[in-house]
Protein backbone atom coordinates (compact mmCIF):
# COMPACT_ATOMS: atom_id res chain seq x y z
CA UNK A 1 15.75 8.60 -1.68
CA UNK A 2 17.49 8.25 1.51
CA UNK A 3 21.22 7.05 0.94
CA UNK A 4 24.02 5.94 3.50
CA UNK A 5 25.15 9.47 3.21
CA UNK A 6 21.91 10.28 5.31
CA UNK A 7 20.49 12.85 2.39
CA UNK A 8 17.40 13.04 2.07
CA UNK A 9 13.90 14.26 3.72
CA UNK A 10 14.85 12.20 6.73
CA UNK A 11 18.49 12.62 6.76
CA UNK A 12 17.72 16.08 9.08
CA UNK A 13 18.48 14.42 12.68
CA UNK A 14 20.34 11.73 15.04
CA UNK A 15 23.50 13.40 13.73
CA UNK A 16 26.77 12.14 15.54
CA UNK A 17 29.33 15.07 15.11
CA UNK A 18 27.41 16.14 11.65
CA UNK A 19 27.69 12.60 10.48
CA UNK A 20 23.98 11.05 9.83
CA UNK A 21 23.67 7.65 11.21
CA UNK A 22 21.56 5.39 9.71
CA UNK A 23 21.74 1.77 10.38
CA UNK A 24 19.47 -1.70 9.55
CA UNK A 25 18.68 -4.05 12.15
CA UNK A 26 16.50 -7.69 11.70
CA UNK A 27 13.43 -7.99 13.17
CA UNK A 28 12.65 -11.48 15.09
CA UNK A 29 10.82 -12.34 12.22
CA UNK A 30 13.33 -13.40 9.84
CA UNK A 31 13.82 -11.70 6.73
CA UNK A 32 11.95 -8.56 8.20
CA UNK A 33 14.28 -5.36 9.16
CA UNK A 34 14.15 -2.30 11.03
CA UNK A 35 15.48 0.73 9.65
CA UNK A 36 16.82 3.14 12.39
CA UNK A 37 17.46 6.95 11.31
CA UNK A 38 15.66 10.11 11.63
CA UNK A 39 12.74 7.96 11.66
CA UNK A 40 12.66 4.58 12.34
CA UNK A 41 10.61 2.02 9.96
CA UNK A 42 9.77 -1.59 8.49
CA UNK A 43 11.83 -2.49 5.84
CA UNK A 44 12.27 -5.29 3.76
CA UNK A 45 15.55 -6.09 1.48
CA UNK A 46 15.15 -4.76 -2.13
CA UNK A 47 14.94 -8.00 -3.91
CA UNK A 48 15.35 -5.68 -7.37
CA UNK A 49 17.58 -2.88 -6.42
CA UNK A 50 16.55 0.86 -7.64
CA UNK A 51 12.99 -0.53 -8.33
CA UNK A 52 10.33 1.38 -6.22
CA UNK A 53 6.47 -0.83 -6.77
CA UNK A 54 4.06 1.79 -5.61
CA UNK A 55 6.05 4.74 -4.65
CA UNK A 56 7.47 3.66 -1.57
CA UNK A 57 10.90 5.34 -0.02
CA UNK A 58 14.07 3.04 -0.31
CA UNK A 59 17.01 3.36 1.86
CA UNK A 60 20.58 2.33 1.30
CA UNK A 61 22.43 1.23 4.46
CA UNK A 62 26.29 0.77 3.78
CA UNK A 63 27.61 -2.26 5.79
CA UNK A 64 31.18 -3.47 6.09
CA UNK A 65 31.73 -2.01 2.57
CA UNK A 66 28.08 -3.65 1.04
CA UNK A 67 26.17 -1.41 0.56
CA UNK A 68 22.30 -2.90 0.45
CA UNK A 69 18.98 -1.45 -0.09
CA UNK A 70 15.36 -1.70 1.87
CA UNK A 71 12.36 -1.02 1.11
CA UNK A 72 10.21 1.16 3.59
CA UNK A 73 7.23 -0.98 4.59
CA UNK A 74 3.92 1.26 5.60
CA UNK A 75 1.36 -0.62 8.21
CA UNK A 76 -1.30 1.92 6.82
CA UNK A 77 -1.48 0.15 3.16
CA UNK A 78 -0.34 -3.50 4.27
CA UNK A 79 -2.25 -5.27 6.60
CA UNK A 80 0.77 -7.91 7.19
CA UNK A 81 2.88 -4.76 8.04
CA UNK A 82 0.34 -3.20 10.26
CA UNK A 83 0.53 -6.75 12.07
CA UNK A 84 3.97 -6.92 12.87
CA UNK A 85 4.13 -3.75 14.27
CA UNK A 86 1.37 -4.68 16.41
CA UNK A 87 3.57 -7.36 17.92
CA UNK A 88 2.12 -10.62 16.10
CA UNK A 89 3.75 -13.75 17.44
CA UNK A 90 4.13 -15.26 13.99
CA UNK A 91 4.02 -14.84 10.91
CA UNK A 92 5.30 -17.97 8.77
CA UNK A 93 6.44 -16.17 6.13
CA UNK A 94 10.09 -16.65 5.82
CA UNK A 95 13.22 -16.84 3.18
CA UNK A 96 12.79 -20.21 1.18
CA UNK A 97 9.33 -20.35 2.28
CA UNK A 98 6.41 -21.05 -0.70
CA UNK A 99 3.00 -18.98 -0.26
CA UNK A 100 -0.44 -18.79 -1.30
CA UNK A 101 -1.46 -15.22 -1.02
CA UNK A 102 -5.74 -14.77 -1.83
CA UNK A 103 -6.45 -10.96 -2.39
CA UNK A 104 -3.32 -9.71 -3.64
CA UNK A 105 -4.57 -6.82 -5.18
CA UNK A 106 -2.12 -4.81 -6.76
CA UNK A 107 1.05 -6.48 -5.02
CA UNK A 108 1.68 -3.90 -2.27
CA UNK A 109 2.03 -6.65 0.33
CA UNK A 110 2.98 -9.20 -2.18
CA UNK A 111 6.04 -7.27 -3.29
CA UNK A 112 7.04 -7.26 0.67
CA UNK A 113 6.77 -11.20 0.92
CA UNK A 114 8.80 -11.13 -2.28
CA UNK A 115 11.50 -9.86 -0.65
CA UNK A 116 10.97 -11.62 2.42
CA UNK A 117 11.11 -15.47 0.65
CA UNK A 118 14.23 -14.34 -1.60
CA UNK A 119 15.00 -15.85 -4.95
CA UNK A 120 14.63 -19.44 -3.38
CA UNK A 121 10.72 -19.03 -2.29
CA UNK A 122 7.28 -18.47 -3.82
CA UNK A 123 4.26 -16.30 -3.63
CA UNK A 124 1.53 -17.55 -5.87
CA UNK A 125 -0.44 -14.06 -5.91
CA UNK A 126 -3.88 -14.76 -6.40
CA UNK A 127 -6.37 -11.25 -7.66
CA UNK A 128 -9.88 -11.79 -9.99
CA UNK A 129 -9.62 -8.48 -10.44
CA UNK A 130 -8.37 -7.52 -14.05
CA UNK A 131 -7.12 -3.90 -13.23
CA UNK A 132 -5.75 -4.78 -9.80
CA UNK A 133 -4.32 -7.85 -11.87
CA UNK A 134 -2.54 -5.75 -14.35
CA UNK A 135 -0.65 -4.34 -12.10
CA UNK A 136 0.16 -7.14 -10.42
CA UNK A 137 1.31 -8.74 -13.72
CA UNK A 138 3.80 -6.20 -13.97
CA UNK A 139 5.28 -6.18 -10.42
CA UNK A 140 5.55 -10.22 -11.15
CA UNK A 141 7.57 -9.18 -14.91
CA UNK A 142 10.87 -7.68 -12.42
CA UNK A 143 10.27 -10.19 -9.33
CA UNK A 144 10.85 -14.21 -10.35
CA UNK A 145 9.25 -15.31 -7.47
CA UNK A 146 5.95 -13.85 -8.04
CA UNK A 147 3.51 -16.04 -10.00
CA UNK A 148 0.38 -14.09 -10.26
CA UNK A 149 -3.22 -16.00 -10.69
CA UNK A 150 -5.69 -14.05 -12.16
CA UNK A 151 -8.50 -16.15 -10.94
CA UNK A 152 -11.52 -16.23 -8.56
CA UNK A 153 -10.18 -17.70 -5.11
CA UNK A 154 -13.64 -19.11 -4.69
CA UNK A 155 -12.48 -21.83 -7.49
CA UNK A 156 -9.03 -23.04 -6.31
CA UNK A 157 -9.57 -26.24 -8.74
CA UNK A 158 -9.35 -23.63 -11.56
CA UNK A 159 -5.95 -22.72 -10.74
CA UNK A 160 -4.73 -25.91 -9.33
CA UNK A 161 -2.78 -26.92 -12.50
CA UNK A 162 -0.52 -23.59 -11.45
CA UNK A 163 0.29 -24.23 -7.92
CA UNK A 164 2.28 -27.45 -5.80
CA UNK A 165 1.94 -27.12 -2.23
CA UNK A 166 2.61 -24.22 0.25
CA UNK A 167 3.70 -23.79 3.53
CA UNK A 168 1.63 -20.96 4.57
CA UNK A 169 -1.54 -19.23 3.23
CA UNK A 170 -2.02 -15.46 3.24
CA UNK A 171 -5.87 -14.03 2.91
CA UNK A 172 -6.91 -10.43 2.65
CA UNK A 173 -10.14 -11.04 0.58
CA UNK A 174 -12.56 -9.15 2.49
CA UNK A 175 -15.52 -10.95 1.37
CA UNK A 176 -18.38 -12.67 3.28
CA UNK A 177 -17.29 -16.14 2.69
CA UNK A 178 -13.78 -15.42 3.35
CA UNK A 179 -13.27 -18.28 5.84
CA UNK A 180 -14.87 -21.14 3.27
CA UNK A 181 -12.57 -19.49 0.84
CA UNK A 182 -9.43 -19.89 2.92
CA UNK A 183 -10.86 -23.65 3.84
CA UNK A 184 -11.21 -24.47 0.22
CA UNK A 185 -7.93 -23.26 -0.74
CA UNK A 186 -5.92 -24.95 2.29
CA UNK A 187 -7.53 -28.16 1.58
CA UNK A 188 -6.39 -27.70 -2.10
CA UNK A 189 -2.93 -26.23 -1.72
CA UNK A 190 -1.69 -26.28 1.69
CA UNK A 191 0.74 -28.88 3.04
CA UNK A 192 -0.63 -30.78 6.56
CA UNK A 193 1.28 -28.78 9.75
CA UNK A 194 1.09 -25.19 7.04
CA UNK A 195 0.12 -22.33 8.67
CA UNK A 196 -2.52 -19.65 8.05
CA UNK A 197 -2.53 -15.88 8.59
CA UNK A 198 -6.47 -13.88 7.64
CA UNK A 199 -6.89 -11.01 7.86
CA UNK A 200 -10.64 -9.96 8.88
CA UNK A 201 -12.71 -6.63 7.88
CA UNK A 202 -15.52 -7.09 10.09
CA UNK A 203 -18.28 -5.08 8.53
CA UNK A 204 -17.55 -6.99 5.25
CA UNK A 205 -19.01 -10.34 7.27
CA UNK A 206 -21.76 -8.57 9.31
CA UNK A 207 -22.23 -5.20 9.56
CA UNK A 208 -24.79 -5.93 12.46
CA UNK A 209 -23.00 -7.09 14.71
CA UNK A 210 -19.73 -6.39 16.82
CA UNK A 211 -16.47 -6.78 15.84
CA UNK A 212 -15.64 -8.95 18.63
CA UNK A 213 -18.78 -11.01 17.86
CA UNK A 214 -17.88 -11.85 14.31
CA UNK A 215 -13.85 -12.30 14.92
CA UNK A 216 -15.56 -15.44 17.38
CA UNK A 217 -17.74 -16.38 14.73
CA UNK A 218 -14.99 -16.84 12.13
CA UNK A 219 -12.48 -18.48 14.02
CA UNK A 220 -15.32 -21.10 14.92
CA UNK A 221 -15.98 -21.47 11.24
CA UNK A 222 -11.93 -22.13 10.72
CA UNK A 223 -11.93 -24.68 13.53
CA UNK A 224 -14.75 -26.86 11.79
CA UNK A 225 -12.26 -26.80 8.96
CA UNK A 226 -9.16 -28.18 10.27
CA UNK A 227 -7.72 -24.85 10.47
CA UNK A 228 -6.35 -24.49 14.37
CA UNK A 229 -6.48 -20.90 15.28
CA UNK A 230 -3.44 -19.78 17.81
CA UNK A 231 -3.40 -16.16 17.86
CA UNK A 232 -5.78 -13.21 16.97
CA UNK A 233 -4.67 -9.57 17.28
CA UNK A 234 -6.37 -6.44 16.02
CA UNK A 235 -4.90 -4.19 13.63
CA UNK A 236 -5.75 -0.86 15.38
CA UNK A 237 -4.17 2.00 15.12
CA UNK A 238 -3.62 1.19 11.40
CA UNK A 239 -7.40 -0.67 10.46
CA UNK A 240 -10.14 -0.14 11.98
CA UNK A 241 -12.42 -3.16 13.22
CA UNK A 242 -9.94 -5.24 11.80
CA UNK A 243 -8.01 -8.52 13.17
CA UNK A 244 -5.46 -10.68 12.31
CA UNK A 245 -6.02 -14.56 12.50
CA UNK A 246 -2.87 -16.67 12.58
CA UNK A 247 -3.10 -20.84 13.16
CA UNK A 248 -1.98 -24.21 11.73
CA UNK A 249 -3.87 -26.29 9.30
CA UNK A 250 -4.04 -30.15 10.68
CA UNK A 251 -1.28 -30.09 13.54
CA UNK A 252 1.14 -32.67 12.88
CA UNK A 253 0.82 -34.75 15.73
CA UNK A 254 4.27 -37.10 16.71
CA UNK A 255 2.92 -40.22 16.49
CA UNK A 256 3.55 -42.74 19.80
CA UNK A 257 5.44 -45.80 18.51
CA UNK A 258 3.84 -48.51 20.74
């Protein structure tokens, strides 16, 4: 691992009279970092220091005598990751902030918003698949904030007895129904003025047809649902034929006192 002493396999340039210099920086989305060194990457703050949850490098940054430790973030195994470095506009996810995350899969991404919401948020991690689950389980055993749901998304009324209210709704399900799932979900769980973020495999909807034809045809199926698309960005170079969705379920509007 990379330390503030700059060892390491990255620790090799941007020396300043033999000195490596390594620093942190926050992203504008808050809660998200920058780690500048001999290679610059995402980070997020180690919410369990000296804990590594798929391999991933850690850094330890020294600051006014703290020292504090990141996790390295790749956009080529999280599609949340491979959004912000494509310059999404927002993402919702914040410290404090409670979300509903469909897909979770083994908790690569999860274990990122983890760190992002701090002790005082939640991720309710939602996987139906029972090895993916496992490990998912035991990323949840060392993180507080991670309630994991080993249930079918399809069936949010299952798992309702689990979950209060979120702010914002994370989706990486890649199925066909995706958008119905995320509907049925957000009219379950997610508070009125919460925000949305899907991601969108397009070959898993159609396979026929473009990319650009069925990103149009899913945000039209999110509209009918009171879920307000306001920005869509693909995911290239990390994904390909992928796209980010990102809107507001049923816009708070300020009512006119007459």
């Amino acid at each position: 691992q990379i330390t503030e002493t700059g060892k390491g396999e990255w620790g090799k340039s941007r020396r300043r009279k033999g000195a490596m210099v390594v620093s942190v920086e926050p992203h504008r989305h808050e809660g998200v970092f920058i780690y500048r060194g001999a290679e610059d990457a995402l980070v997020t703050l180690n919410m369990v220091p000296g804990q590594s949850v798929y391999g991933e490098r850690r850094v330890t940054v020294t600051e006014g005598g703290v020292k504090q430790e990141y996790r390295t973030w790749n956009p080529f195994r999280s599609k949340l990751a491979a959004a912000i470095l494509g310059g999404v506009d927002q993402i919702h996810i914040k410290p404090k902030s409670k979300v509903l995350y469909l897909g979770a899969a083994s908790g690569t991404t999860v274990s990122h918003v983890s760190d992002i919401i701090g002790p005082d948020g939640l991720v309710y991690a939602v996987e139906f698949s029972h090895r993916a689950g496992r490990d998912l389980v035991n990323v949840a055993k060392k993180r507080t904030n991670i309630i994991p749901v080993l249930e079918d998304a399809r069936h949010p009324l299952k798992y309702r007895m689990l979950i209060g209210m979120v702010d914002v709704i994370f989706a990486d399900v890649a199925q066909p129904d995706q958008s119905r799932i995320v509907a049925l979900n957000a009219h379950t769980f997610l508070r009125n003025g919460g925000h949305f973020l899907i991601s969108i495999k397009a070959n898993c909807i159609d396979s026929t047809a473009s990319a650009e034809a069925v990103f149009a045809s899913e945000v039209r199926k999110l509209q009918q649902e009171n879920l307000k698309p306001q920005e869509q960005l693909t995911l290239e170079p990390y994904e390909r034929d992928h796209a980010v969705v990102v809107g507001v379920y049923r816009p708070l509007h300020k009512s006119s006192s007459k």
